[in-house]
Protein backbone atom coordinates (compact mmCIF):
# COMPACT_ATOMS: atom_id res chain seq x y z
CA UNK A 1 -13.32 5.00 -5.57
CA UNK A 2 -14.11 1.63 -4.55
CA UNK A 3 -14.56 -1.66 -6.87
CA UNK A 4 -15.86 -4.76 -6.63
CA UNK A 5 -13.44 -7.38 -7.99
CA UNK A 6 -15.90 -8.20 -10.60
CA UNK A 7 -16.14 -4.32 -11.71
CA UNK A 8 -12.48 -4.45 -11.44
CA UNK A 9 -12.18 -7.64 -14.17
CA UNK A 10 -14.29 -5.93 -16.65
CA UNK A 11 -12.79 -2.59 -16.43
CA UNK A 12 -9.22 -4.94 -17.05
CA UNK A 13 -10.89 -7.63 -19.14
CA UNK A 14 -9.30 -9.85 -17.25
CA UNK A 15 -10.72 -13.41 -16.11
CA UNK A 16 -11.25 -13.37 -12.19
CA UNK A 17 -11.34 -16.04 -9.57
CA UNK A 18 -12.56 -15.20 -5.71
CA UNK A 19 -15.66 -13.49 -4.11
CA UNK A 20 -16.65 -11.08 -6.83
CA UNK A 21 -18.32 -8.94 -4.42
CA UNK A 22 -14.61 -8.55 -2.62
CA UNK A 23 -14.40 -4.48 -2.72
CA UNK A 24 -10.69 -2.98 -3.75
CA UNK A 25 -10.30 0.10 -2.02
CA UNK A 26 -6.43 0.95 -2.97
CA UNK A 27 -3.36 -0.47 -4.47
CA UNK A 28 -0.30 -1.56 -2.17
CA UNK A 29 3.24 -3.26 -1.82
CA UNK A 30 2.85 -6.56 -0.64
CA UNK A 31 4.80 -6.02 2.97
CA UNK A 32 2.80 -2.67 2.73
CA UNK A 33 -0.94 -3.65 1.55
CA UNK A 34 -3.71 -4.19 4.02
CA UNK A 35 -7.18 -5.30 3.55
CA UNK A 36 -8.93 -3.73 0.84
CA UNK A 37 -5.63 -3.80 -1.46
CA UNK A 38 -4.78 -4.78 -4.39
CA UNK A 39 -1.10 -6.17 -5.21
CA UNK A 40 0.68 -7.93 -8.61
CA UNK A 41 3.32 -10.03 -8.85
CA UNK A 42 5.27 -10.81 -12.61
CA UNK A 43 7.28 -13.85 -11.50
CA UNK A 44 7.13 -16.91 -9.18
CA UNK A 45 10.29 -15.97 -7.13
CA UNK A 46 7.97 -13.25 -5.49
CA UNK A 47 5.36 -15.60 -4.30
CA UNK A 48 6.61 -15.65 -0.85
CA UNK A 49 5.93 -12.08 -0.69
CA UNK A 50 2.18 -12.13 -2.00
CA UNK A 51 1.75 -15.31 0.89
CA UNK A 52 2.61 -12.89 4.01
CA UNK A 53 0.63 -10.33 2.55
CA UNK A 54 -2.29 -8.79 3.91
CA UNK A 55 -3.54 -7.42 0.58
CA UNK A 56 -7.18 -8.87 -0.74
CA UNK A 57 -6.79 -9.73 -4.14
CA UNK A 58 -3.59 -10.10 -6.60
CA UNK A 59 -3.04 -9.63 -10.24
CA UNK A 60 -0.91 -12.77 -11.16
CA UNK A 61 0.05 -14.10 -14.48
CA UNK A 62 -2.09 -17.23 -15.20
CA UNK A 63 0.68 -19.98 -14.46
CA UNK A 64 1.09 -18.99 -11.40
CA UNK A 65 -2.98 -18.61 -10.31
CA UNK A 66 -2.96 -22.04 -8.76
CA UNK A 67 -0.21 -21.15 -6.63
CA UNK A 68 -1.70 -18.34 -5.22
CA UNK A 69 -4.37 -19.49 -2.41
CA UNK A 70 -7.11 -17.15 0.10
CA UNK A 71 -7.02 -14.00 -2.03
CA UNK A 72 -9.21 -12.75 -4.72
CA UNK A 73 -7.30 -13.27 -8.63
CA UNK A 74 -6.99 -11.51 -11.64
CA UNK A 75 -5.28 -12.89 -14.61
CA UNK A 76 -3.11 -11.09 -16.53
CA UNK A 77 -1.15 -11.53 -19.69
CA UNK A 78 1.08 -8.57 -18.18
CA UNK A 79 0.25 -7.95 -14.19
CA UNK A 80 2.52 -4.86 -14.62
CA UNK A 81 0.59 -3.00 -17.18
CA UNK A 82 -2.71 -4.59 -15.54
CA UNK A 83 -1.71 -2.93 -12.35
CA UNK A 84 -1.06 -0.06 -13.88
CA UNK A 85 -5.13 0.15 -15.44
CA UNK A 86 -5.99 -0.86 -12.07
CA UNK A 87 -4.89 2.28 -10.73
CA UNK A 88 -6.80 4.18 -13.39
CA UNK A 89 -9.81 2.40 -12.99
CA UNK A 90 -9.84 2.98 -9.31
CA UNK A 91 -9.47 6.81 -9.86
CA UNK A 92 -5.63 6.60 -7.64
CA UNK A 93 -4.33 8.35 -10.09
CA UNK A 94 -6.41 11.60 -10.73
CA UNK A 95 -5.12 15.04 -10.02
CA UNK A 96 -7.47 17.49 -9.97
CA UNK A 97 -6.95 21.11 -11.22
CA UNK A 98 -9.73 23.17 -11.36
CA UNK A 99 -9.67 25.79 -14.83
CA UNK A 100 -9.17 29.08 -14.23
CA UNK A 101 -6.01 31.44 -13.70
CA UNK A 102 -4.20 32.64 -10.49
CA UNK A 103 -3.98 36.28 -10.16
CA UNK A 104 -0.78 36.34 -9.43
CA UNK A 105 -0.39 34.94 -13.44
CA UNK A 106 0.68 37.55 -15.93
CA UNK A 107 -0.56 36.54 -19.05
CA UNK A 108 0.59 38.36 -22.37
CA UNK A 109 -2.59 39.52 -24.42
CA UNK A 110 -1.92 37.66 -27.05
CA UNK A 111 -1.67 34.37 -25.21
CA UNK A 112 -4.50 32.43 -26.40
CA UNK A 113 -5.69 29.95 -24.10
CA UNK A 114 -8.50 27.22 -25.01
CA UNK A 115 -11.36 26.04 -22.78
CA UNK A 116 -10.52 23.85 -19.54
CA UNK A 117 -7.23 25.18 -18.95
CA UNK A 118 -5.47 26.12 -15.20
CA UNK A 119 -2.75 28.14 -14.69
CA UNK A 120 -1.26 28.34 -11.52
CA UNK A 121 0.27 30.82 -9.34
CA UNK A 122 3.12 33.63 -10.51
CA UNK A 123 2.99 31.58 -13.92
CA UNK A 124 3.94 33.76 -16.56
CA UNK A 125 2.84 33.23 -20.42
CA UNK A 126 4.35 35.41 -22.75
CA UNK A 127 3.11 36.86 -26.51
CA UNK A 128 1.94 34.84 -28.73
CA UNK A 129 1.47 31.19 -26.74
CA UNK A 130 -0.87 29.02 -27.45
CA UNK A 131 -2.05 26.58 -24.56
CA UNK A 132 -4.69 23.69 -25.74
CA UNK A 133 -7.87 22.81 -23.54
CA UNK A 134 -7.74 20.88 -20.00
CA UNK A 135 -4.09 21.65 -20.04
CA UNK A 136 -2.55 22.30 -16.62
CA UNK A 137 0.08 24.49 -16.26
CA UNK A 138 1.80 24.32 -12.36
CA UNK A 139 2.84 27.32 -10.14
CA UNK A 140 6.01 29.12 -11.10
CA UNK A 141 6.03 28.15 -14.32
CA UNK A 142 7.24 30.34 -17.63
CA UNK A 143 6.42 29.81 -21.39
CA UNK A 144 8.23 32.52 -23.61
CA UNK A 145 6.82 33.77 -26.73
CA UNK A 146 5.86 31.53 -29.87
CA UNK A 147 5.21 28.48 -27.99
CA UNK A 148 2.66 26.00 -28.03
CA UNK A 149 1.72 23.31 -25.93
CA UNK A 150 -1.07 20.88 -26.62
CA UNK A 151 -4.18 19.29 -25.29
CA UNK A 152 -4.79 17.49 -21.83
CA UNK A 153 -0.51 18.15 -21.23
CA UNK A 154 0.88 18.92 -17.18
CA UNK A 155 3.52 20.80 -16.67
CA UNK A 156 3.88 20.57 -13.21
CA UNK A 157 5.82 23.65 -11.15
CA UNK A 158 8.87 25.36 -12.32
CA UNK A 159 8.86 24.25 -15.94
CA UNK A 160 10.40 26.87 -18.28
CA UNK A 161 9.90 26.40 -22.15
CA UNK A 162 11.63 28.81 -23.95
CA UNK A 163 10.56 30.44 -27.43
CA UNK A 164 9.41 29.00 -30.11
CA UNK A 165 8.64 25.30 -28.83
CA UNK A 166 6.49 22.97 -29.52
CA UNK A 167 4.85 20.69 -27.41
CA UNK A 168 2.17 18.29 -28.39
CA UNK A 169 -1.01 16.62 -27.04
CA UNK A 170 -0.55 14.81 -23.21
CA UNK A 171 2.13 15.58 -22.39
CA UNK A 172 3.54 15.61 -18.87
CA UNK A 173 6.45 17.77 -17.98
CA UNK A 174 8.02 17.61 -14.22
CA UNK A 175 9.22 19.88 -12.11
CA UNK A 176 12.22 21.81 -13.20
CA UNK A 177 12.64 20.69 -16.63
CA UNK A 178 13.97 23.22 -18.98
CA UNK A 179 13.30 22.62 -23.04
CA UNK A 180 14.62 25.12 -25.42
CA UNK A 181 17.55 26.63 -23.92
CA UNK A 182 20.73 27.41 -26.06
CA UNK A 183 22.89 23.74 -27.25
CA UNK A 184 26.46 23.85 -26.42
CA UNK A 185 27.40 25.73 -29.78
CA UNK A 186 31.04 27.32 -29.60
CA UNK A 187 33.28 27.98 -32.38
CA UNK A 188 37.45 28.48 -31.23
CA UNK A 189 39.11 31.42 -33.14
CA UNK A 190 42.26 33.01 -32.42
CA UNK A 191 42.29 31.14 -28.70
CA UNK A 192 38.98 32.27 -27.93
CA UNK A 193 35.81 30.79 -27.61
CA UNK A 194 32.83 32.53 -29.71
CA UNK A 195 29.08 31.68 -28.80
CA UNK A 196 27.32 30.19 -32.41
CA UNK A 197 23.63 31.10 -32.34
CA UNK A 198 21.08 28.60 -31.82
CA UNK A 199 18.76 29.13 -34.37
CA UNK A 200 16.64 25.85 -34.36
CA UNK A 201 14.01 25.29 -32.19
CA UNK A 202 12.76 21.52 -29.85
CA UNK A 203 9.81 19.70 -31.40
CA UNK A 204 8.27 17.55 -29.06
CA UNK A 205 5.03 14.73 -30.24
CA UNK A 206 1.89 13.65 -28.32
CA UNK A 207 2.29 11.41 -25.11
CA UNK A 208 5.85 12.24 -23.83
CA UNK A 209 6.72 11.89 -20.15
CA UNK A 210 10.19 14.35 -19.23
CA UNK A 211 11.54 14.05 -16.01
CA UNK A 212 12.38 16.70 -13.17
CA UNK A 213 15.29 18.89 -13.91
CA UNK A 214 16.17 17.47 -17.71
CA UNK A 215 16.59 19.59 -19.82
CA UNK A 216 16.80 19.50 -23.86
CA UNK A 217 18.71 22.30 -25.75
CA UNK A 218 17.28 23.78 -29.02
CA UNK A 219 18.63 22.98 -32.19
CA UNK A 220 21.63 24.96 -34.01
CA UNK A 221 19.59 25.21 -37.59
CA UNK A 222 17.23 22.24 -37.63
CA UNK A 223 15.29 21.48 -34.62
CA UNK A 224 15.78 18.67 -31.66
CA UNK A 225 13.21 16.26 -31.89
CA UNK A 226 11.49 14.15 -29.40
CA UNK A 227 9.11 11.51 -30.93
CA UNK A 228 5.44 10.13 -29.73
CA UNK A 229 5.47 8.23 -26.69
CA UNK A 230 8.84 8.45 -25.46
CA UNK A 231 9.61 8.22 -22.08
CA UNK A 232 13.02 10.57 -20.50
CA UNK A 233 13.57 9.98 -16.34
CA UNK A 234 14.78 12.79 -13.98
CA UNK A 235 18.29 14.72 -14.68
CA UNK A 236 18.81 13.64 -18.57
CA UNK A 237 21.04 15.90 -20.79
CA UNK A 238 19.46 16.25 -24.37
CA UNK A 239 22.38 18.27 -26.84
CA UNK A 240 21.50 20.55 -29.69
CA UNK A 241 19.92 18.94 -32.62
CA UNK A 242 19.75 15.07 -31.07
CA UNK A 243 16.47 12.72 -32.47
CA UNK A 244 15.16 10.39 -30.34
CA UNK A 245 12.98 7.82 -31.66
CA UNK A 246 8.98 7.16 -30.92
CA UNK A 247 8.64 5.16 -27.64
CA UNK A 248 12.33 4.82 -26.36
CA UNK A 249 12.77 5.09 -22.52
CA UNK A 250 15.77 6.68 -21.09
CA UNK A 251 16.59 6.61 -17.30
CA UNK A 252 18.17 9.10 -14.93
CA UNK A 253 21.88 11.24 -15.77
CA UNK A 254 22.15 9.65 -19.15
CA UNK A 255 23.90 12.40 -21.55
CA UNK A 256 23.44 12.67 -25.25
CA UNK A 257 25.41 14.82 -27.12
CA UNK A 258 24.42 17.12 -30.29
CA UNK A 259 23.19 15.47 -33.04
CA UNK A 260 23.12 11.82 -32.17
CA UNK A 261 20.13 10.18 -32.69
CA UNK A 262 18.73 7.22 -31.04
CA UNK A 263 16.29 5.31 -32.83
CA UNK A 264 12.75 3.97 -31.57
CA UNK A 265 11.94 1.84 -28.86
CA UNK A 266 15.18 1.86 -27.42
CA UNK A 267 15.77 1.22 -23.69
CA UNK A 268 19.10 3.56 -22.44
CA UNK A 269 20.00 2.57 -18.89
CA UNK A 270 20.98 5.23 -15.92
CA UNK A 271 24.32 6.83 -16.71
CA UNK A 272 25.10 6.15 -20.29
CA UNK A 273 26.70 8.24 -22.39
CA UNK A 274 25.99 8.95 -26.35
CA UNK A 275 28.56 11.01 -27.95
CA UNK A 276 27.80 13.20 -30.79
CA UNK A 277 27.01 12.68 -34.29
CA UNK A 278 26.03 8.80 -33.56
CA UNK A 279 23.49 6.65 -34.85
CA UNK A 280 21.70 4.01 -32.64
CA UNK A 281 19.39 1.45 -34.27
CA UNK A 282 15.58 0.77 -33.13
CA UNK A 283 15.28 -1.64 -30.60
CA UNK A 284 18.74 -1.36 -28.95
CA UNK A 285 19.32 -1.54 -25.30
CA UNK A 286 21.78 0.51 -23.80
CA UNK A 287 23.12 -0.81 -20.02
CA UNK A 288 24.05 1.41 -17.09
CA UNK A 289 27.13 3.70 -17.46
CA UNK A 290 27.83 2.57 -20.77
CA UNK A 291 30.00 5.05 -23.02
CA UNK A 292 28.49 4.82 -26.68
CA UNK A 293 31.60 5.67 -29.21
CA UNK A 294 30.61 4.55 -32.85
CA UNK A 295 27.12 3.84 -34.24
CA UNK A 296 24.69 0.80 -33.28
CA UNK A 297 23.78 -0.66 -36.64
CA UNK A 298 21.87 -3.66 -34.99
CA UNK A 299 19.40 -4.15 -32.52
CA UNK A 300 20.55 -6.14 -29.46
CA UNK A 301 22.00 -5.57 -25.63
CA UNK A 302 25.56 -3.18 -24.93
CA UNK A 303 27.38 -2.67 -22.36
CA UNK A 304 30.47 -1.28 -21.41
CA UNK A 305 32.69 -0.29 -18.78
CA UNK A 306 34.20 -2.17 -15.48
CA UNK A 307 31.44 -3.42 -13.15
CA UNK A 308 32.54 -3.21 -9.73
CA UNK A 309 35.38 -5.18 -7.51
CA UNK A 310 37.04 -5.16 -4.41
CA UNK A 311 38.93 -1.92 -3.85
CA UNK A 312 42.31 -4.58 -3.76
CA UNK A 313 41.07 -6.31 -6.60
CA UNK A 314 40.35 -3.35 -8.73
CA UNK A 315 43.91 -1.63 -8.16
CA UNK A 316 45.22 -4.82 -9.39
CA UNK A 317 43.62 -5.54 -12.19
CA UNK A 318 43.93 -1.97 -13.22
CA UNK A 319 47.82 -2.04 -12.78
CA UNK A 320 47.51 -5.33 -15.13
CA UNK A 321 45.56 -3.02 -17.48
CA UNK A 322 48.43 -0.27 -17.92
CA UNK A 323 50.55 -3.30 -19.00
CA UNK A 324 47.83 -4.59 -21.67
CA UNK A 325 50.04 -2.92 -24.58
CA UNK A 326 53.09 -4.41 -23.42
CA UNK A 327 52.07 -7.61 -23.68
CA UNK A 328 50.01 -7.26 -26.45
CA UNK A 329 53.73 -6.00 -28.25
CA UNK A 330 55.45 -9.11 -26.77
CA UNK A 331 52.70 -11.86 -28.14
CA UNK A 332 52.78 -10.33 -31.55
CA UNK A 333 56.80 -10.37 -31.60
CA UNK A 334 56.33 -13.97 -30.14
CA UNK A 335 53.85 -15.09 -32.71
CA UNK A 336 55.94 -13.40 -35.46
CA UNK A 337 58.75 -15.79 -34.20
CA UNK A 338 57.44 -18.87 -34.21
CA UNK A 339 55.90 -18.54 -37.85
């Protein structure tokens, strides 16, 4: 689809400047765009970019519209989020699935299935499912018995839900993601280890975006949660009976063990770790390869961990670091001294 920039800055309501009968054909990187494209920049060091551009117009924030000449403008409070109805309005986003099933889709009898929905091919739905209408469910996928996914949700190919789940209303699952298979329960006894059932089941709310290959274990008793809006990148680990608050964004290979739970609109960066049985307050941001070890109480930034050096460096100040207690032994005996 094709948009004047005019059509474009009502579908944004956004204030435009430029030839409003410029059409925008696509969206585009600046070193990638060509005419016809639309681009955004958030912040003035990216200027340079947007000036050897061959992209038509720009979504800019409005201090720096003056310093952006020969392209058609839209003004934005937020260019990122702008951009990102830009795409919707111009229809770049739309993958269409036509309803109906696949042939090759076994389908239990009791599976009810509402109006609008497509199953794919070798899918297999067992008793008792429920799938809500214009849901699209991807090749290769399997939903065991007692599950429920909601309205207008994706799961795109090779999803497996196991029993008993529930998913709500638009939600999009990627490829490979697992929800519902047994937590890490083990109980030790006479030098053995002995499998505790997982009884509890994953609850999942409406507008939740799971990444390829992340998969969250059921609960033990009570179920894992997943709140509205909440946003989990590719390869996350999600333990038995963990909560995560409405809205939070996780990135990729972060781990978080049974029964923590992470409050809303948290932000937990690539790699972090949350051990078990924590609490993390709302609004907390979590940075890359951070090891969580007691509960957040407060909202605010942590970090942990050694960023990176030097090979030479590193071996040296990690030799210094074995000798941390030793000196820490020596100032107290020192300051003991001199009192």
């Amino acid at each position: 689809m094709s948009l004047s920039l005019k059509q474009l800055a009502i579908a944004l309501q956004s204030e435009f400047r430029g030839d409003a009968d410029m059409l925008i054909n696509g969206v585009a990187s600046p070193s990638g765009a060509r005419a016809g494209d639309l681009c955004f920049i958030q912040r003035k060091r990216h200027l340079a970019n947007i000036v050897g551009s061959d992209c038509s117009a720009v979504i800019v924030p409005h201090e720096l519209a003056a310093e952006v000449t020969g392209k058609g403008l839209l003004l934005s409070e937020n260019p990122e989020y702008s951009f990102v109805q830009a795409i919707a309005a111009l229809g770049l986003d739309v993958v269409t699935s036509l309803p109906g099933i696949h042939p090759s889709a076994q389908i239990a009898p009791s599976a009810r299935l509402a109006g609008g929905v497509s199953i794919g091919a070798n899918v297999v739905i067992e008793e008792d499912v429920e799938i809500g209408a214009d849901s699209v469910i991807g090749p290769g996928c399997i939903i065991e018995r007692a599950t429920s996914v909601g309205s207008h949700c994706r799961l795109h190919s090779r999803v497996t839900l196991a029993h008993s789940i529930r998913i709500g209303n638009r939600c999009i699952l990627h490829s490979g993601v697992v929800v519902g298979a047994d937590g890490f329960g083990l109980a030790l006894h006479a030098g053995q280890w002995h499998r505790i059932p997982q009884l509890g089941s994953v609850a999942i709310a409406d507008d939740v975006e799971i990444g390829a290959n992340t998969t969250i274990d059921r609960g033990a008793l009570d179920d894992t949660v997943i709140e509205q809006g909440c946003k989990l990148d590719n390869q996350i680990q999600v333990g038995h009976n963990v909560r995560i608050g409405a809205h939070t964004a996780i990135a990729a290979c972060v781990g978080i063990a049974g029964s923590a739970i992470i409050g809303r609109s948290c932000k937990i960066s690539g790699a972090a770790v949350v051990l078990g049985h924590l609490s993390v307050a709302d609004h907390v941001t979590i940075t890359a390869m951070s090891l969580v070890t007691k509960d957040i109480r407060k909202a605010g930034v942590y970090s942990s961990g050694t960023p990176l050096l030097a090979n030479s460096l590193w071996h040296r100040a990690n030799a210094r670091y074995k000798a941390l207690d030793r000196l820490a032994l020596t100032v107290a005996k020192l300051d003991k001294s001199s009192k």
